[in-house]
C-alpha atoms as a PDB file:
ATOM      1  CA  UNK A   1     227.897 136.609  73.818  1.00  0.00           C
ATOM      2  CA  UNK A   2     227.883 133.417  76.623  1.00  0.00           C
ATOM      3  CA  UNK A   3     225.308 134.957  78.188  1.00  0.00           C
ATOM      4  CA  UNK A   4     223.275 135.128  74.985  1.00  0.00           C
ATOM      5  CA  UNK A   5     224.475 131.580  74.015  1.00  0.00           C
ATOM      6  CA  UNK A   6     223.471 130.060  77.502  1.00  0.00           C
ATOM      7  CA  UNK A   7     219.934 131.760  77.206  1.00  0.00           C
ATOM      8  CA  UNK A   8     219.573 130.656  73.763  1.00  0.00           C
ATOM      9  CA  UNK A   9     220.683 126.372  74.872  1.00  0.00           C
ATOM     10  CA  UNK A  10     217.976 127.057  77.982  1.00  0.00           C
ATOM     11  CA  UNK A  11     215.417 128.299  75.674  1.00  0.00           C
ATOM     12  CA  UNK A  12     216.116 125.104  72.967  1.00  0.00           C
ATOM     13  CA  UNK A  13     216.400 122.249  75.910  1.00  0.00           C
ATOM     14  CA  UNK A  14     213.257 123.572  77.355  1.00  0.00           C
ATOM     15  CA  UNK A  15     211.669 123.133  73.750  1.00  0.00           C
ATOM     16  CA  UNK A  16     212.995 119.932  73.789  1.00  0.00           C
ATOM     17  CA  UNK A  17     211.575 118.657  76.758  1.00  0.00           C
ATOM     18  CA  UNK A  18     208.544 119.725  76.482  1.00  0.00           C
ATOM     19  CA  UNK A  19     207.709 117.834  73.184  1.00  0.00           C
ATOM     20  CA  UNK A  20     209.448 115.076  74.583  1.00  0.00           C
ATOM     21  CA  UNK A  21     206.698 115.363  77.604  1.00  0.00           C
ATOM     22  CA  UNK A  22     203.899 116.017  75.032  1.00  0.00           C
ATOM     23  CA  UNK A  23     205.071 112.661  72.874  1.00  0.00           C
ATOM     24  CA  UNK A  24     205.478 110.689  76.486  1.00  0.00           C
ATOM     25  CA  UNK A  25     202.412 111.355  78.251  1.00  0.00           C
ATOM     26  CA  UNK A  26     199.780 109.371  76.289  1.00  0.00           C
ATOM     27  CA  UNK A  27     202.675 106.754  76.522  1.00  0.00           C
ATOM     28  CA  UNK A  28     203.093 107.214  80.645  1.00  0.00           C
ATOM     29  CA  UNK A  29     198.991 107.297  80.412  1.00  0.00           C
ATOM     30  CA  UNK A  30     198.695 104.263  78.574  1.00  0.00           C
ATOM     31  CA  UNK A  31     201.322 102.417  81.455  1.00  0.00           C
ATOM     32  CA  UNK A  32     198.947 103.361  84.133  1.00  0.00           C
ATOM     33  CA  UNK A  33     195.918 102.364  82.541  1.00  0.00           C
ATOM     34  CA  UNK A  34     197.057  99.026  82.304  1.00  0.00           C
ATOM     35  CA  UNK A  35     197.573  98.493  85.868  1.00  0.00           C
ATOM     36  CA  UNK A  36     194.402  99.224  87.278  1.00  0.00           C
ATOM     37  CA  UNK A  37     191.067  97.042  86.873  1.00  0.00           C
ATOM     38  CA  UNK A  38     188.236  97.674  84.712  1.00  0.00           C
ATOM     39  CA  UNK A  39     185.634  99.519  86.698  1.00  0.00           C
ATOM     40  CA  UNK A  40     188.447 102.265  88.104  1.00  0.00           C
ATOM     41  CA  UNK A  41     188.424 102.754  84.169  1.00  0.00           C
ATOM     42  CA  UNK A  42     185.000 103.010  83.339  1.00  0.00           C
ATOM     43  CA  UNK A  43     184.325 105.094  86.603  1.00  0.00           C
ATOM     44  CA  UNK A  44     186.376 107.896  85.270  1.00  0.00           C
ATOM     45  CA  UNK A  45     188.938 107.537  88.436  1.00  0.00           C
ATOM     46  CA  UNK A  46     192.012 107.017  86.710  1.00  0.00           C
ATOM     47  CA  UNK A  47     195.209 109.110  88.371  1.00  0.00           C
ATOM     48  CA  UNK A  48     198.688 109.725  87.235  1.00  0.00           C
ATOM     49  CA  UNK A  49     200.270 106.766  89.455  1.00  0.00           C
ATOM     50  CA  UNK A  50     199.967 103.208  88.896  1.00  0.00           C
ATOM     51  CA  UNK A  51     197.736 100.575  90.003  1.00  0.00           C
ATOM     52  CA  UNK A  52     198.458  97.407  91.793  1.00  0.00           C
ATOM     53  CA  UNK A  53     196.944  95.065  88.811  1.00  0.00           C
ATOM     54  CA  UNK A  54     199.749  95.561  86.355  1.00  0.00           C
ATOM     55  CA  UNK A  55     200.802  91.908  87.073  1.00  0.00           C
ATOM     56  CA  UNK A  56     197.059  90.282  86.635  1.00  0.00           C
ATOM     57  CA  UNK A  57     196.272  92.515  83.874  1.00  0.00           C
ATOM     58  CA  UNK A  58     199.738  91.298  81.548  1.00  0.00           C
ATOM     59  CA  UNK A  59     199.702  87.703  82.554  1.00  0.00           C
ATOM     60  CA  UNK A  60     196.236  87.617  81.834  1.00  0.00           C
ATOM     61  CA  UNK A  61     196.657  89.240  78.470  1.00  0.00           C
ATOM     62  CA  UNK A  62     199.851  87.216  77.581  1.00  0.00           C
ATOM     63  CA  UNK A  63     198.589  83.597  78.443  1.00  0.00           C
ATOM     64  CA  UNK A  64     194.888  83.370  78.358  1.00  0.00           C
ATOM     65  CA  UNK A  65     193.696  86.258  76.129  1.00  0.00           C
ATOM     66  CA  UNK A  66     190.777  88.660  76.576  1.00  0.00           C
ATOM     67  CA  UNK A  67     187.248  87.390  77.544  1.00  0.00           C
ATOM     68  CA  UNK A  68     184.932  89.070  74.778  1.00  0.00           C
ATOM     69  CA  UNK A  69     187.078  89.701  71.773  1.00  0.00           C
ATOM     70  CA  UNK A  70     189.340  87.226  71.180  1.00  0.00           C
ATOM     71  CA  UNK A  71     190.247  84.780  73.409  1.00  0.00           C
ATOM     72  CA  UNK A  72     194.033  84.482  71.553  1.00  0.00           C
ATOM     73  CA  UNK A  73     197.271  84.952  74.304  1.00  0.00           C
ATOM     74  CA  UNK A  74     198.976  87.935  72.942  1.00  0.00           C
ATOM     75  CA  UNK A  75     201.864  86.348  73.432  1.00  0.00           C
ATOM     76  CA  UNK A  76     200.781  84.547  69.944  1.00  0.00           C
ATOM     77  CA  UNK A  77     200.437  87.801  68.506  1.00  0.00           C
ATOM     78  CA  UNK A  78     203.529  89.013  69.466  1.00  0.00           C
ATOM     79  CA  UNK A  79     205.181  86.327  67.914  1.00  0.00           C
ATOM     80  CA  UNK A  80     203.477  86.799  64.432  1.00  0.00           C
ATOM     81  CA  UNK A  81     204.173  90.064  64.097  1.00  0.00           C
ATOM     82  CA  UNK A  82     207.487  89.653  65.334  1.00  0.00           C
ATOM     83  CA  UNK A  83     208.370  86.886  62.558  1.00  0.00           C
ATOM     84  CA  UNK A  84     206.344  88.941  59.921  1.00  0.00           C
ATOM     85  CA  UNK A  85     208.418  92.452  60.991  1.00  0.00           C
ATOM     86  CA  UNK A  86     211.679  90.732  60.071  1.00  0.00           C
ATOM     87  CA  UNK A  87     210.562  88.644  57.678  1.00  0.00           C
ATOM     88  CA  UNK A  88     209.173  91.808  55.612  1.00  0.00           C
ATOM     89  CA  UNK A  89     212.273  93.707  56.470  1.00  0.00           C
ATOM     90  CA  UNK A  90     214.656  91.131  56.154  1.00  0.00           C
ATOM     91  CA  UNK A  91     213.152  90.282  52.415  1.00  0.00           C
ATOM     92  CA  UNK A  92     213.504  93.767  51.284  1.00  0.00           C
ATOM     93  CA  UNK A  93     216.810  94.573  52.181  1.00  0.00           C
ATOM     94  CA  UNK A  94     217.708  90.856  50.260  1.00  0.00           C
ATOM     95  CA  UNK A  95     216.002  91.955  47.483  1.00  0.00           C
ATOM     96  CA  UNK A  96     216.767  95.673  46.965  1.00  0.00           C
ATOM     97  CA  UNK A  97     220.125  94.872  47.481  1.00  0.00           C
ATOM     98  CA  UNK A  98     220.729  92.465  44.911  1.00  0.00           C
ATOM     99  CA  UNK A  99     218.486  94.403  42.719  1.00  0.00           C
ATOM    100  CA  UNK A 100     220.433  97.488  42.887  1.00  0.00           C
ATOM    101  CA  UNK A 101     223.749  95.731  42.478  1.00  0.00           C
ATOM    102  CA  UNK A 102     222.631  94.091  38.938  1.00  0.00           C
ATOM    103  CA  UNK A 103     221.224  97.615  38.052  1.00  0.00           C
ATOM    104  CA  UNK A 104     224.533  99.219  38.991  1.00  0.00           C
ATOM    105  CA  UNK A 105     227.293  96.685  38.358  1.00  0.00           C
ATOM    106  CA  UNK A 106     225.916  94.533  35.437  1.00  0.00           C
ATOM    107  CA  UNK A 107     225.312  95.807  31.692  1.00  0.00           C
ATOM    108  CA  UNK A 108     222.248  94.211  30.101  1.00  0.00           C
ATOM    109  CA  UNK A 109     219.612  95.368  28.248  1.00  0.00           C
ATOM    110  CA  UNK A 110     216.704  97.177  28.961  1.00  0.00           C
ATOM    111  CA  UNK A 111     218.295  97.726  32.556  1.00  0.00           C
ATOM    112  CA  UNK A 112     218.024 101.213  33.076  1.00  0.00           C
ATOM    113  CA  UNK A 113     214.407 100.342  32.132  1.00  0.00           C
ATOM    114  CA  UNK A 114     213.743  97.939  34.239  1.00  0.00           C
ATOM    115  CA  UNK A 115     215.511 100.213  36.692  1.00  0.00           C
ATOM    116  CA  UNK A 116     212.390 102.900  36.219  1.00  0.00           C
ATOM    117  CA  UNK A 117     210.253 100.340  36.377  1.00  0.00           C
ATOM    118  CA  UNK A 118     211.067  99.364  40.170  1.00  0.00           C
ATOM    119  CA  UNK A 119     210.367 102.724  40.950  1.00  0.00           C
ATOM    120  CA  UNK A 120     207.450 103.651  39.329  1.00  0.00           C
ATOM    121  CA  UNK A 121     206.052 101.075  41.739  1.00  0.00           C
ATOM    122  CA  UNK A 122     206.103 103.341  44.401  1.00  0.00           C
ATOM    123  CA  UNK A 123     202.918 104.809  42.421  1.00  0.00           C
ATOM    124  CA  UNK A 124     201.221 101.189  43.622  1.00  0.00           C
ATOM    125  CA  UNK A 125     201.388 100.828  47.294  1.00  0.00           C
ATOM    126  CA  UNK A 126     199.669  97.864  48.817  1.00  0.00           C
ATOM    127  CA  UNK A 127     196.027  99.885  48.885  1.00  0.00           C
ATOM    128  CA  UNK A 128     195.753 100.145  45.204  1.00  0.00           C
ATOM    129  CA  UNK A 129     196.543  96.675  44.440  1.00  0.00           C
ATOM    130  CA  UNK A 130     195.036  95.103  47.428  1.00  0.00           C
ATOM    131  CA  UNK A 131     191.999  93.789  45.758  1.00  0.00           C
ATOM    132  CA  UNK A 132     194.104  91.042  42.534  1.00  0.00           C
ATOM    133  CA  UNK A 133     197.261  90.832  45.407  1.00  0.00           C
ATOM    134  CA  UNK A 134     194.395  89.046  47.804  1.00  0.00           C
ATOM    135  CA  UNK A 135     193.092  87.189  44.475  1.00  0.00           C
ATOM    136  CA  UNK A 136     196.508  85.927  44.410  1.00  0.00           C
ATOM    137  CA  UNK A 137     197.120  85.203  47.240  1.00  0.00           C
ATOM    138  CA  UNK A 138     194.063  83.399  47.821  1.00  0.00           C
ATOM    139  CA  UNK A 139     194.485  81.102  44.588  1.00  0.00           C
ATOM    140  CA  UNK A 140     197.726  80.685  46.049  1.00  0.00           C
ATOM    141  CA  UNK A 141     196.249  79.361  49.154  1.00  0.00           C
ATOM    142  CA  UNK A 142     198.327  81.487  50.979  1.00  0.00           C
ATOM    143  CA  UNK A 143     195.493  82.540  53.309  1.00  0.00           C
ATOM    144  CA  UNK A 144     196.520  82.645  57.612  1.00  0.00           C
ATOM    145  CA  UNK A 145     200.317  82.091  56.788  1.00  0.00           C
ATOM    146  CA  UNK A 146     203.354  83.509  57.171  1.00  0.00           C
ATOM    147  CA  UNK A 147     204.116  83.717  53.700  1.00  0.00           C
ATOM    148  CA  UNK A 148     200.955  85.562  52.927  1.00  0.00           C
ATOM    149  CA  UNK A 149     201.541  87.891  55.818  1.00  0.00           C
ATOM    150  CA  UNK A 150     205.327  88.917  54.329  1.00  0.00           C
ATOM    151  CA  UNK A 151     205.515  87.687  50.843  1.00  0.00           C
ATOM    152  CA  UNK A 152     203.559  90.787  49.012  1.00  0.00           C
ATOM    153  CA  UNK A 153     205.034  93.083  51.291  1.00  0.00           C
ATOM    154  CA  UNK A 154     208.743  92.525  50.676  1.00  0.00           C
ATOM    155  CA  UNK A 155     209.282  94.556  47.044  1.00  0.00           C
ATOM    156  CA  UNK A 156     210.742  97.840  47.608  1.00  0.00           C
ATOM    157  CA  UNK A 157     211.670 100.255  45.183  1.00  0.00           C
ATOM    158  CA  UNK A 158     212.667 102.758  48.254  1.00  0.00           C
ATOM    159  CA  UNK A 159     215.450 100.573  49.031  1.00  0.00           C
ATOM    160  CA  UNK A 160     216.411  99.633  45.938  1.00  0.00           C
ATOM    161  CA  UNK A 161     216.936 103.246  45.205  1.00  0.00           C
ATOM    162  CA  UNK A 162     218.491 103.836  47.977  1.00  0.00           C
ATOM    163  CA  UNK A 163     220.999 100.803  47.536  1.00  0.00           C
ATOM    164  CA  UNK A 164     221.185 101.817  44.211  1.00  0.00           C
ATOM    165  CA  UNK A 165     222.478 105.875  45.087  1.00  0.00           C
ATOM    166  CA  UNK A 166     225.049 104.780  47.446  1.00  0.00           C
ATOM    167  CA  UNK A 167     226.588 101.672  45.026  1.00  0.00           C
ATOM    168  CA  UNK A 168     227.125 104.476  42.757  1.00  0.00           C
ATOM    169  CA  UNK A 169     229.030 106.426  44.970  1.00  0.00           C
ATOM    170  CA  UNK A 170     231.730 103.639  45.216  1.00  0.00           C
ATOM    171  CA  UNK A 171     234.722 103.806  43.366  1.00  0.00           C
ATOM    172  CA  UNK A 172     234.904 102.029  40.279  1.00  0.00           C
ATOM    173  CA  UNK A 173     238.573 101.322  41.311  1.00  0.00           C
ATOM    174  CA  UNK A 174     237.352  98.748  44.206  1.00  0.00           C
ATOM    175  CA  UNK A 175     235.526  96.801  41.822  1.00  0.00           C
ATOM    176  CA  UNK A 176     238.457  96.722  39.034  1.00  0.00           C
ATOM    177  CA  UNK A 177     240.634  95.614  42.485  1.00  0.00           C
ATOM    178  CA  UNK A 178     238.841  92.885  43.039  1.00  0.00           C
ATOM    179  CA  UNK A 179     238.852  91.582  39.671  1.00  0.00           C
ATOM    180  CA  UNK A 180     242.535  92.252  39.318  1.00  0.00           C
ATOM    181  CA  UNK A 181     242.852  89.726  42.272  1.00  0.00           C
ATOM    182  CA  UNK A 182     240.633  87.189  41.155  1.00  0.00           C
ATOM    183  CA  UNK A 183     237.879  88.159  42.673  1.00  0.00           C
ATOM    184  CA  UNK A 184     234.038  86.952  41.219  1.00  0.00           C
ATOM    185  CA  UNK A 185     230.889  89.430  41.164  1.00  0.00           C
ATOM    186  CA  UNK A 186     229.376  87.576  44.140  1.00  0.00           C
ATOM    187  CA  UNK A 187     232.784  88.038  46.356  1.00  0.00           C
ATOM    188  CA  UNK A 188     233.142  91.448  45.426  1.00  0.00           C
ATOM    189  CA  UNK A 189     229.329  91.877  46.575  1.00  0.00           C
ATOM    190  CA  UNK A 190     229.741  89.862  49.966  1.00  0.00           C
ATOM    191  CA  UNK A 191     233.492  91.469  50.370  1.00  0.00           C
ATOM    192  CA  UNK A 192     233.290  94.769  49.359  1.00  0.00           C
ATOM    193  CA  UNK A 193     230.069  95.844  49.423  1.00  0.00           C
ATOM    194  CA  UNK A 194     228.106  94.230  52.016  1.00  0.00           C
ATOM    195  CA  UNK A 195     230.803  95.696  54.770  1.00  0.00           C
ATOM    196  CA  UNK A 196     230.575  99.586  53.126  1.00  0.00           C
ATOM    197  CA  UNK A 197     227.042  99.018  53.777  1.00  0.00           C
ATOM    198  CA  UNK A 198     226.894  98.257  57.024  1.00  0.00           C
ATOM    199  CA  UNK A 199     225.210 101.672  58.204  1.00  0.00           C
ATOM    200  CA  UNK A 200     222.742 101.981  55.494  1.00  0.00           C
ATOM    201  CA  UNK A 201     221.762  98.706  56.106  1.00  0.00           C
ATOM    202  CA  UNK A 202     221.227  99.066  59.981  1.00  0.00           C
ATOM    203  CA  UNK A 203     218.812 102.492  58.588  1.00  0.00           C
ATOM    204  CA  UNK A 204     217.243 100.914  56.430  1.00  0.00           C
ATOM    205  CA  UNK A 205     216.424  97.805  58.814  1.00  0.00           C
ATOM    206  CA  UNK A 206     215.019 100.181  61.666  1.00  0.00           C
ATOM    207  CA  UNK A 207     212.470 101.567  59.230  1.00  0.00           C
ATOM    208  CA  UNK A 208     211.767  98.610  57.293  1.00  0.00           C
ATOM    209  CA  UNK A 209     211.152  96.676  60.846  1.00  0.00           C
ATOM    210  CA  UNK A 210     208.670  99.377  61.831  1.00  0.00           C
ATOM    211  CA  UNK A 211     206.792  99.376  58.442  1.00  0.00           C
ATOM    212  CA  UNK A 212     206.491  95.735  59.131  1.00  0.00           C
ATOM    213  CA  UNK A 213     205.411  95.734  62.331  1.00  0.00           C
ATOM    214  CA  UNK A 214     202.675  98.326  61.626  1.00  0.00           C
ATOM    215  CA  UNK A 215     200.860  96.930  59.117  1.00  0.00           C
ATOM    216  CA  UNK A 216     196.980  96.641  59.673  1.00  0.00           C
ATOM    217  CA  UNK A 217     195.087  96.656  56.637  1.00  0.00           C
ATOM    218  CA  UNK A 218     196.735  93.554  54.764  1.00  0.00           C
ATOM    219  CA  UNK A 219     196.485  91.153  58.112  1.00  0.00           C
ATOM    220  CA  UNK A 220     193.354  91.835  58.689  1.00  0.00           C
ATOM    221  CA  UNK A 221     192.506  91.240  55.271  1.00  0.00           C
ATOM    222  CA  UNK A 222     194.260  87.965  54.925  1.00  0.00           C
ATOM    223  CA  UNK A 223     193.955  86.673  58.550  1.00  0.00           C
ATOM    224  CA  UNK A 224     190.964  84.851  59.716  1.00  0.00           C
ATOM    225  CA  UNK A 225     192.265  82.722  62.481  1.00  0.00           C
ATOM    226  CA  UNK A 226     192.865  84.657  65.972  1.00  0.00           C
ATOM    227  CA  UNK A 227     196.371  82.688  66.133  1.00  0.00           C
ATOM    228  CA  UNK A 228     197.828  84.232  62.811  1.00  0.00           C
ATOM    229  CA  UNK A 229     196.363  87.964  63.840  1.00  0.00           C
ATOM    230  CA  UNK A 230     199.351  90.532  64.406  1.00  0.00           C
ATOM    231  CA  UNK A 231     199.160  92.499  67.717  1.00  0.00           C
ATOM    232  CA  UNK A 232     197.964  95.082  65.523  1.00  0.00           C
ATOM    233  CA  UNK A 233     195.067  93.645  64.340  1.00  0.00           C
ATOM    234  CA  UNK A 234     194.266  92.490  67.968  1.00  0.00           C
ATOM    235  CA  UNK A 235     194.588  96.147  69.647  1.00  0.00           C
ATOM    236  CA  UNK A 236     191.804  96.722  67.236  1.00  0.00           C
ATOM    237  CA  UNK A 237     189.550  93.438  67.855  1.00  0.00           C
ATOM    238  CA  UNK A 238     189.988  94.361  71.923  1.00  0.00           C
ATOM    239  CA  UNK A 239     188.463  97.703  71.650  1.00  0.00           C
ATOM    240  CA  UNK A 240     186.022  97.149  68.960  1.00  0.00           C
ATOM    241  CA  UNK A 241     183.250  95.380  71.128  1.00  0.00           C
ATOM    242  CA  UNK A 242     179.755  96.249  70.601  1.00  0.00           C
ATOM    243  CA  UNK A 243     177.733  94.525  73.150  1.00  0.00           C
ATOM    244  CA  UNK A 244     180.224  93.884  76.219  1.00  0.00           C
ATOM    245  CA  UNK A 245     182.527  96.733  78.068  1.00  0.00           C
ATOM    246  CA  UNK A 246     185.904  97.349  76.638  1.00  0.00           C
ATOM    247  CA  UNK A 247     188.150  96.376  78.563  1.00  0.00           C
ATOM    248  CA  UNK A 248     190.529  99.557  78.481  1.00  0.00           C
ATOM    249  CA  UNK A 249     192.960  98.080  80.750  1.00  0.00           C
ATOM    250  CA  UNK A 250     193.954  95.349  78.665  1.00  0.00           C
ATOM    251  CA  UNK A 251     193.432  97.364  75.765  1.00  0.00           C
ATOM    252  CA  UNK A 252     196.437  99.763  77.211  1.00  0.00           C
ATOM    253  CA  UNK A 253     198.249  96.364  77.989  1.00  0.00           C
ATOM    254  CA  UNK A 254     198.163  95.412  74.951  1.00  0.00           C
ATOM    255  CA  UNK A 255     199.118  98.685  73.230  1.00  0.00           C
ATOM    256  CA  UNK A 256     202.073  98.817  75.357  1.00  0.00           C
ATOM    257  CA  UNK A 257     203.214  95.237  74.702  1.00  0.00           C
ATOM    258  CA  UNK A 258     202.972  96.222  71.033  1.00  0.00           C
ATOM    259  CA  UNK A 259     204.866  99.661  70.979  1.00  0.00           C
ATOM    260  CA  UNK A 260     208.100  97.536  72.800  1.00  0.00           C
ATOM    261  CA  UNK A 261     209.381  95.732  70.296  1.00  0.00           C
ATOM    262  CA  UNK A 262     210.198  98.628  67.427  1.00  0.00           C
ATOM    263  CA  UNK A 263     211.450 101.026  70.740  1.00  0.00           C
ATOM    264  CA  UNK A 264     214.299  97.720  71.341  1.00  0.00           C
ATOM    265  CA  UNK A 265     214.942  97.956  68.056  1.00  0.00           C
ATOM    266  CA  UNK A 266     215.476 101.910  67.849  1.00  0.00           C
ATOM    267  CA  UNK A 267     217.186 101.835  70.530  1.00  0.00           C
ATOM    268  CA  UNK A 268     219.471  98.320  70.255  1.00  0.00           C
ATOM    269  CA  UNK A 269     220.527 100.218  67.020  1.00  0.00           C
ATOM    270  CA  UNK A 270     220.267 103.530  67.361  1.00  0.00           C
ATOM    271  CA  UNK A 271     223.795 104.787  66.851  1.00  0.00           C
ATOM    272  CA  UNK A 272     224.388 102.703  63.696  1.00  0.00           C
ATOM    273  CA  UNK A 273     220.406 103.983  62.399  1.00  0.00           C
ATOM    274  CA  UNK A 274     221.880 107.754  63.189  1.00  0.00           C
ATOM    275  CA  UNK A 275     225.149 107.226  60.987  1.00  0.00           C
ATOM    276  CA  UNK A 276     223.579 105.546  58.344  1.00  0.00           C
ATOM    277  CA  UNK A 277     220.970 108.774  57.985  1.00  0.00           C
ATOM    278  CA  UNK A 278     223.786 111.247  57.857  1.00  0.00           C
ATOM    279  CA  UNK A 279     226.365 109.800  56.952  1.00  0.00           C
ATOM    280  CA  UNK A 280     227.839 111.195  53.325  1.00  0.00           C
ATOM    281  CA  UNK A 281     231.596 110.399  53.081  1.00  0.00           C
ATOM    282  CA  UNK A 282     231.968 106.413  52.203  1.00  0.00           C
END
């Protein structure tokens, strides 16, 4: 039986690492790529081992741009998406969570309703109502900002269910507690319910985050200026060149640059993201 149990752990960990090698290697690829210059590249001579232009290749990206594309530091782009990742996440947490607490704690009519109405949103995601959310949007003069980048983005009627499931599972003694000592429905909700959900929170900000950071089709809609693109957007404008050489290297640079961000946050909050997933006994 050990000797069947130590062949069958060999067998799964090998499994394991090789997808983990299948998943890295474009990733380890993309590393080397952007160390070496442009015509190793285009040559075809591209090895497994890095290059001595790593340092050219991301200070060039970073603080002077590309030369045919976009001449935009990335370092810009970094910043927008970074401000429109938690901005987006940030909002829908704010929002789901206070709409779930009126739908669960508050008796008013129509609200189981309205409840079904949040979710049959999830029918309408952003690429069926692209077309009158850019009218909008545009009327609204909301064109190249911040606001335009996050604001149509933040509803959620995942999170608001998902806020909504777990409030439920709370014991209706807490909140008769808390008003036996005085407490108000805002207290209760920064008190009592904010702390229980702590790990849900930390989840649902890891995947919100990434959602936000992702997003292609609605910047590049709304965005006209190179200095309110999302590194995204600009991954695409450095490889889409029609007349000039792609310049793969910075290309790779920039995809790397781009894929750090969400793997800090995975990581930063990994164990809390975990617990949050599986975790059924509040």
């Amino acid at each position: 039986m050990v000797e069947n149990r130590r062949l069958g752990d060999f067998f799964a960990h090998l499994i394991l690492i090789a997808g983990v090698a299948i998943v890295a290697f474009p990733v380890y690829m993309a590393v080397v790529a952007s160390t070496l210059d442009a015509d190793t590249i285009a040559n075809g001579q591209m090895g497994l081992l890095p290059g001595s232009h790593g340092l050219e290749n991301y200070r060039r990206l970073l603080f002077e741009g590309t030369s045919y594309t976009t001449r935009a530091p990335v370092y810009g782009m970094l910043v927008v998406s970074l401000i429109s990742a938690l901005g987006i996440a940030i909002g829908k947490i704010a929002i789901s969570l206070i709409s779930a607490y009126a739908i669960v704690y508050f008796r008013f009519p129509l609200r189981m309703i309205a409840f079904w109405l949040i979710f049959l949103t999830l029918m309408l995601p952003v690429e069926v109502r692209i077309y009158p959310t850019y009218k909008i949007v545009a009327d609204l003069h909301m064109l190249d900002s911040y606001a335009g980048l996050t604001i149509p983005l933040i509803a959620s009627a995942t999170a608001t269910l998902l806020f909504r499931q777990f409030f439920m599972t709370v014991p209706d003694e807490l909140a008769e507690a808390a008003k036996i000592d005085g407490a108000g429905p805002m207290q209760f909700f920064r008190d009592v319910l904010l702390p229980l959900s702590r790990t849900n929170l930390a989840a649902l900000f890891v995947i919100l985050f990434i959602y936000g950071w992702n997003q292609y089709l609605w910047p590049l809609l709304i965005t006209t200026r190179d200095d309110m693109q999302p590194i995204v957007v600009g991954i695409k404008k450095i490889v889409s060149t029609h007349d000039a050489l792609t310049e793969w290297q910075l290309a790779m640079a920039t995809a790397v640059l781009a894929m750090l961000p969400p793997v800090l946050v995975v990581v930063g909050m990994q164990k809390m993201f975990v617990k949050g997933l599986v975790e059924t006994e509040k």
